[in-house]
Structures are given as structure tokens and as C-alpha cells.
C-alpha atoms as a PDB file:
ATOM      1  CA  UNK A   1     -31.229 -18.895  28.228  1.00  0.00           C
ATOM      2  CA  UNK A   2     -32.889 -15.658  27.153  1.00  0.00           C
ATOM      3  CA  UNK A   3     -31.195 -13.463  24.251  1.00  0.00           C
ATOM      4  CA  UNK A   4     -32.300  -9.953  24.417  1.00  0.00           C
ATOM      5  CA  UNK A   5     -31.633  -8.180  20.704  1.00  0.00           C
ATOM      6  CA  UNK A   6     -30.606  -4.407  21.135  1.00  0.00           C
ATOM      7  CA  UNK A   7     -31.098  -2.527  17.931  1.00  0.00           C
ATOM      8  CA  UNK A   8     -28.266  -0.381  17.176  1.00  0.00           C
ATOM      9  CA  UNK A   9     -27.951   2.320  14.069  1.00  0.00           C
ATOM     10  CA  UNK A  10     -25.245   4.629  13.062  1.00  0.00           C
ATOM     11  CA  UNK A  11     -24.904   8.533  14.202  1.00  0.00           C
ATOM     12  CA  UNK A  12     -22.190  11.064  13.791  1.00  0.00           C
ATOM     13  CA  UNK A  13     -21.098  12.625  16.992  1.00  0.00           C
ATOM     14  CA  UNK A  14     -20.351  16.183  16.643  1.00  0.00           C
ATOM     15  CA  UNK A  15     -16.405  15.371  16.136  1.00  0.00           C
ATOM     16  CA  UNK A  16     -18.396  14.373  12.694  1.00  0.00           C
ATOM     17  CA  UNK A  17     -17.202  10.772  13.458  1.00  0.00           C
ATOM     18  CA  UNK A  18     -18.968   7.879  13.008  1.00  0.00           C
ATOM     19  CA  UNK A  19     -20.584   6.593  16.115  1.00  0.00           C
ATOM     20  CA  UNK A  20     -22.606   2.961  16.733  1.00  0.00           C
ATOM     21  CA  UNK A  21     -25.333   3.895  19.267  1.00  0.00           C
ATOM     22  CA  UNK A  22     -27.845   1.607  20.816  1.00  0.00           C
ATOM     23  CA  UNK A  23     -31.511   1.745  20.295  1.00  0.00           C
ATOM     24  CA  UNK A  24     -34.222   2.358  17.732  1.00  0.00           C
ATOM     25  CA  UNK A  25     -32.739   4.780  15.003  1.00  0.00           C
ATOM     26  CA  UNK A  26     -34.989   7.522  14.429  1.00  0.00           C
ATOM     27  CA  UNK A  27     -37.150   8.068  11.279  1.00  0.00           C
ATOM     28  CA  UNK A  28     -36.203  11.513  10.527  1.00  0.00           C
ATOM     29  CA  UNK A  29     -32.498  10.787   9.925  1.00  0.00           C
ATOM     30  CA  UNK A  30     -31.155  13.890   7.682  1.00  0.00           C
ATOM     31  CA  UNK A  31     -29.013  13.135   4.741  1.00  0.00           C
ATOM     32  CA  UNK A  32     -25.951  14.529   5.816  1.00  0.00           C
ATOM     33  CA  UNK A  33     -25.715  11.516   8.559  1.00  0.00           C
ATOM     34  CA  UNK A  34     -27.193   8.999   5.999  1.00  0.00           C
ATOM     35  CA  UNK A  35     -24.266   5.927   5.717  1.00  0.00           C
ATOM     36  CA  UNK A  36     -23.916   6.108   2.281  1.00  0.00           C
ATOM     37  CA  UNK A  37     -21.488   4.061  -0.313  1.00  0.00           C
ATOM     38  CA  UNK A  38     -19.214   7.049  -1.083  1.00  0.00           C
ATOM     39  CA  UNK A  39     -18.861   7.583   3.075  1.00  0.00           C
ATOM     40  CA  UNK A  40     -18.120   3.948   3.318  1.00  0.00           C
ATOM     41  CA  UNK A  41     -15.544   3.649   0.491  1.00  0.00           C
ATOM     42  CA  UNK A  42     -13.473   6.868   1.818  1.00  0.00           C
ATOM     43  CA  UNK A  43     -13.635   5.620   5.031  1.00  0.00           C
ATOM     44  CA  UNK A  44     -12.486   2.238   4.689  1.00  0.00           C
ATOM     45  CA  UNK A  45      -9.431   1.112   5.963  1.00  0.00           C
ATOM     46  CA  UNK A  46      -6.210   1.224   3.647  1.00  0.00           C
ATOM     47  CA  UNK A  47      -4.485  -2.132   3.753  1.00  0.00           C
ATOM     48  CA  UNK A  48      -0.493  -1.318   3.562  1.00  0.00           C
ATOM     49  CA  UNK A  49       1.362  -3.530   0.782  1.00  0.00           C
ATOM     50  CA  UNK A  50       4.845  -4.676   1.095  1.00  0.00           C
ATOM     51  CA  UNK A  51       7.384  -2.188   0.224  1.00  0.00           C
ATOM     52  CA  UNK A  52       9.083  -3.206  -3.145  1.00  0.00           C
ATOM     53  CA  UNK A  53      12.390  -1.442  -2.124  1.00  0.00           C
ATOM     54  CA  UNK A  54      12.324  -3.035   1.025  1.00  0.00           C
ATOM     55  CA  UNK A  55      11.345  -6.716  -0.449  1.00  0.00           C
ATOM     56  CA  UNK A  56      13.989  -6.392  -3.330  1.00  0.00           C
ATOM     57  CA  UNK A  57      16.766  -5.093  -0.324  1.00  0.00           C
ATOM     58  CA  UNK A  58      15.649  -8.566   0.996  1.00  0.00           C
ATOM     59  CA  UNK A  59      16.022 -10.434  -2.047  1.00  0.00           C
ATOM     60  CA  UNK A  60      19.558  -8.625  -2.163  1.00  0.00           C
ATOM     61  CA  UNK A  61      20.371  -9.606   1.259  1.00  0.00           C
ATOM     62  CA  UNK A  62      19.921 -12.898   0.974  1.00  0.00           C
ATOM     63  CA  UNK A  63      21.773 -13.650  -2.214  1.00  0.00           C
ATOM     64  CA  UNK A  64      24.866 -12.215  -1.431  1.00  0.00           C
ATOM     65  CA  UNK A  65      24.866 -13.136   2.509  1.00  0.00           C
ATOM     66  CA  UNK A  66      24.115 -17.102   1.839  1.00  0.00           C
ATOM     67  CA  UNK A  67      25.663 -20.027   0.149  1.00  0.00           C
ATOM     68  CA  UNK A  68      22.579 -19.714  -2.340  1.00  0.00           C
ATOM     69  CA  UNK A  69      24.608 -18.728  -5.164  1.00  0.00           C
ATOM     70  CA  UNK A  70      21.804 -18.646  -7.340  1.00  0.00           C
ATOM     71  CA  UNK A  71      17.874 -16.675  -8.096  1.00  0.00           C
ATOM     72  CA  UNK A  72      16.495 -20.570  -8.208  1.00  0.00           C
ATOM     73  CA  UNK A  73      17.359 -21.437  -4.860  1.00  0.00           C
ATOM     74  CA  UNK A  74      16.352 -17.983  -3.338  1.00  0.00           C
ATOM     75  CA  UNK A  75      13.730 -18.070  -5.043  1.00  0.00           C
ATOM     76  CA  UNK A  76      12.497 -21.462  -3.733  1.00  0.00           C
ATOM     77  CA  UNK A  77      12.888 -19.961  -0.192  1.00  0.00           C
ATOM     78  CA  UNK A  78      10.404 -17.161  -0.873  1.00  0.00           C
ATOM     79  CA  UNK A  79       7.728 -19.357  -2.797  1.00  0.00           C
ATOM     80  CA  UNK A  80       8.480 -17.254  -5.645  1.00  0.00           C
ATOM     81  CA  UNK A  81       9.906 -17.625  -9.618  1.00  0.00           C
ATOM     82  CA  UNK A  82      13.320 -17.332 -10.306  1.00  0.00           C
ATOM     83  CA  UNK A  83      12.548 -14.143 -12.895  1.00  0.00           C
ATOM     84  CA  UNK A  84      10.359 -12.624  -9.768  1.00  0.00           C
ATOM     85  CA  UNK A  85      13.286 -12.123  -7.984  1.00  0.00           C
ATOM     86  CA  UNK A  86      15.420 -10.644 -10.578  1.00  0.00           C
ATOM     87  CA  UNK A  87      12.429  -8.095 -11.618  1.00  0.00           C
ATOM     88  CA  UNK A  88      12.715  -7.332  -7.726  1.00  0.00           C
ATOM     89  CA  UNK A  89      16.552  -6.958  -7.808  1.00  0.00           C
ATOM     90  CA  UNK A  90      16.243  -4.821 -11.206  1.00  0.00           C
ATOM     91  CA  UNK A  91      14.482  -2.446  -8.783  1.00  0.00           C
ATOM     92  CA  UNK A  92      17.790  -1.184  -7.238  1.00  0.00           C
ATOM     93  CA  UNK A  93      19.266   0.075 -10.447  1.00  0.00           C
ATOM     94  CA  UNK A  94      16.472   3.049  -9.462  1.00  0.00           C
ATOM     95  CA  UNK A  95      18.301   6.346  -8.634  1.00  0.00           C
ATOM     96  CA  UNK A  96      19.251   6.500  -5.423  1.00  0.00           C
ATOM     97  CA  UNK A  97      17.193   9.234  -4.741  1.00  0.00           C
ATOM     98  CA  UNK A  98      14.072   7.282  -5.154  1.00  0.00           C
ATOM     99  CA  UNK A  99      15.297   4.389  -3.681  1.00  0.00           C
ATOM    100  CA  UNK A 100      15.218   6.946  -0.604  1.00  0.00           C
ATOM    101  CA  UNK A 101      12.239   8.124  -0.952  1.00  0.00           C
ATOM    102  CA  UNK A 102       9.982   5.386  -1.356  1.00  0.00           C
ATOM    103  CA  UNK A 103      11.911   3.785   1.851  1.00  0.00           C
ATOM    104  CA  UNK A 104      11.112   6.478   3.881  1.00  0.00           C
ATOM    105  CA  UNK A 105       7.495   6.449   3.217  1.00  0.00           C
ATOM    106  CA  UNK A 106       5.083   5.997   5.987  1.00  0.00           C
ATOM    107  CA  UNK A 107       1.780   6.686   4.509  1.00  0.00           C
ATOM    108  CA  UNK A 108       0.315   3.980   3.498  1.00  0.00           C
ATOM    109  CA  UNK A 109      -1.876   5.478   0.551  1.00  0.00           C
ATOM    110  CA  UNK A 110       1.001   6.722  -0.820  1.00  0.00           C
ATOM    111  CA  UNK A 111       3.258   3.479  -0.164  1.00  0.00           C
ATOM    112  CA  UNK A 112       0.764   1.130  -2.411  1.00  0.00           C
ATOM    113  CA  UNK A 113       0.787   4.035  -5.041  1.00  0.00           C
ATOM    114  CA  UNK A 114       4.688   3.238  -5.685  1.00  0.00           C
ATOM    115  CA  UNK A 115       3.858  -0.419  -6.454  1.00  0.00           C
ATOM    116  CA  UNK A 116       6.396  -2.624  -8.438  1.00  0.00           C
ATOM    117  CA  UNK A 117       4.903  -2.765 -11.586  1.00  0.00           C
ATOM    118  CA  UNK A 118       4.793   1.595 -11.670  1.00  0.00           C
ATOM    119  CA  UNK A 119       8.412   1.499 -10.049  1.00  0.00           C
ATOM    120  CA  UNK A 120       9.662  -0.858 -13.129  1.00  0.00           C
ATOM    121  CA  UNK A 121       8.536   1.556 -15.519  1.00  0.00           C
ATOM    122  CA  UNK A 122      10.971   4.010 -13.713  1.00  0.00           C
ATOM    123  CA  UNK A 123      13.737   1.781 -13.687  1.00  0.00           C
ATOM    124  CA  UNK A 124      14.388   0.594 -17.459  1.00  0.00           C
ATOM    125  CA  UNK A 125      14.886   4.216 -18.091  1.00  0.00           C
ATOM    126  CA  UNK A 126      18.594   5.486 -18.165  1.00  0.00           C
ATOM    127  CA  UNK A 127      19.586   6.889 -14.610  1.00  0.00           C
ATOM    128  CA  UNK A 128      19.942  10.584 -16.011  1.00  0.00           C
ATOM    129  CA  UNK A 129      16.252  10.007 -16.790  1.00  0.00           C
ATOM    130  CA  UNK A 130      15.048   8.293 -14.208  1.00  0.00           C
ATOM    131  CA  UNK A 131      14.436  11.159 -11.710  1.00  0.00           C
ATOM    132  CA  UNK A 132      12.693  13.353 -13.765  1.00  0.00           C
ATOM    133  CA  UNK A 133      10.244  10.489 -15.024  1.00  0.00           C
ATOM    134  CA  UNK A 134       9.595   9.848 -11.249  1.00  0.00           C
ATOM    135  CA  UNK A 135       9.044  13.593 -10.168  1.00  0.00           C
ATOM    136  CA  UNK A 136       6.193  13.716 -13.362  1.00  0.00           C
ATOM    137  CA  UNK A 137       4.592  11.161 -11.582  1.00  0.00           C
ATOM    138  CA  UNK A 138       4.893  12.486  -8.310  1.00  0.00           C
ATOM    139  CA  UNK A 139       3.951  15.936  -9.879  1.00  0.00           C
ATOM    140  CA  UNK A 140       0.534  14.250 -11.496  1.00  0.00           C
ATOM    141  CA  UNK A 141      -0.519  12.807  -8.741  1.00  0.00           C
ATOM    142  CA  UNK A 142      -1.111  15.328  -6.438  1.00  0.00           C
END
């Protein structure tokens, strides 16, 4: 069996996106359509994380919809510790308002910006406080 090897190299088309083209590249490649680290790194794909509003309204769900009457046993189910679940079901003391929000987001840049852990910091605040802490956030982000 024969095995023929095509080179192939990288070109932008003139949409300026990135194309993969068959044959020899050609020596006199300009900079501008170089592949270069920094074009790699903005281009690569953005994995979404799980929702932490959604995965708490989960965690909600299932405690007060099953006989599991306690974290333990939920949290066998889910392969996670008992005081994972309440950190998760501390999340809905959050103002409603950003409960909303951060349900209703569809980006998914913007979805693994509101992890847990920066959510959290939101939540042990009193709920008077609460909003404006998050719209700072939202303000210095941008």
C-alpha cells in the first residue's frame, strides 16, 4: 500500500480566517499571516464550565424533592463532600437579581468569569450589599 504525504501550511483567507491549505507553504510568508502564540491563545476554543447557579438549583432540587433528608446522602449521589454542597446551596442566599443574571448568561467567557469561588465572595455579604459589590465587579471588568 502506497502513502502519499501532502504537505499542508496555514493561510488566512481574505475573511482574515484561518485557512489549512494543501501544498508546499511558501518562503516569503509575511508576518501578519505568521501563526504565532498570541494568535493561537486568542483563538483557542473557550471550554464552558458548569453554571454554579444552575448546579446549586440542582443541589436544591434534589434535597427537598427526595427522601434524602440530608447533605451526606446527596452528597454521595454527586461524588461530592457534604460541605461542597452546602457552599453550593449558600449560593442562593445571592440577591435575586444576580441569581438572574448569571442564569441567563450565554456567553461562555463571561459564564466561567462568575465562577463559585468569585460568586461566594458576593454572597457572605449582607443582601443590601450584595448588589453593589457585584455591579463593581461587573463594572471592573469591562
Amino acid at each position: 500500500m502506497l502513502t502519499i504525504h501532502v504537505p499542508i501550511h496555514f493561510i488566512f483567507n481574505k475573511d482574515k480566517r484561518l485557512q489549512i491549505v494543501e501544498g508546499k507553504a511558501p518562503y516569503s510568508i509575511s508576518t501578519d499571516k505568521r501563526i504565532t502564540r498570541r494568535l493561537l491563545k486568542e483563538h483557542r476554543p473557550v471550554v464552558c464550565k458548569p453554571n454554579p447557579i444552575n448546579t446549586a438549583l440542582k443541589y436544591q432540587k434534589i434535597y427537598e424533592d427526595t427522601a434524602c433528608k440530608s447533605m451526606e446522602e446527596i452528597a454521595q449521589q454527586f461524588g461530592v463532600s457534604r460541605v461542597r454542597i452546602h457552599q453550593m446551596l449558600n449560593l442562593l442566599k445571592l440577591d435575586q437579581r444576580i441569581i438572574n443574571f448569571i442564569q441567563n448568561i450565554t456567553n461562555p467567557r463571561q459564564n466561567n468569569f462568575w465562577n463559585e469561588h468569585r460568586l461566594r465572595s458576593i454572597a457572605i455579604l449582607p443582601k443590601e450589599k450584595q448588589y453593589e459589590k457585584f455591579q463593581k465587579i461587573l463594572t471592573n471588568k469591562h
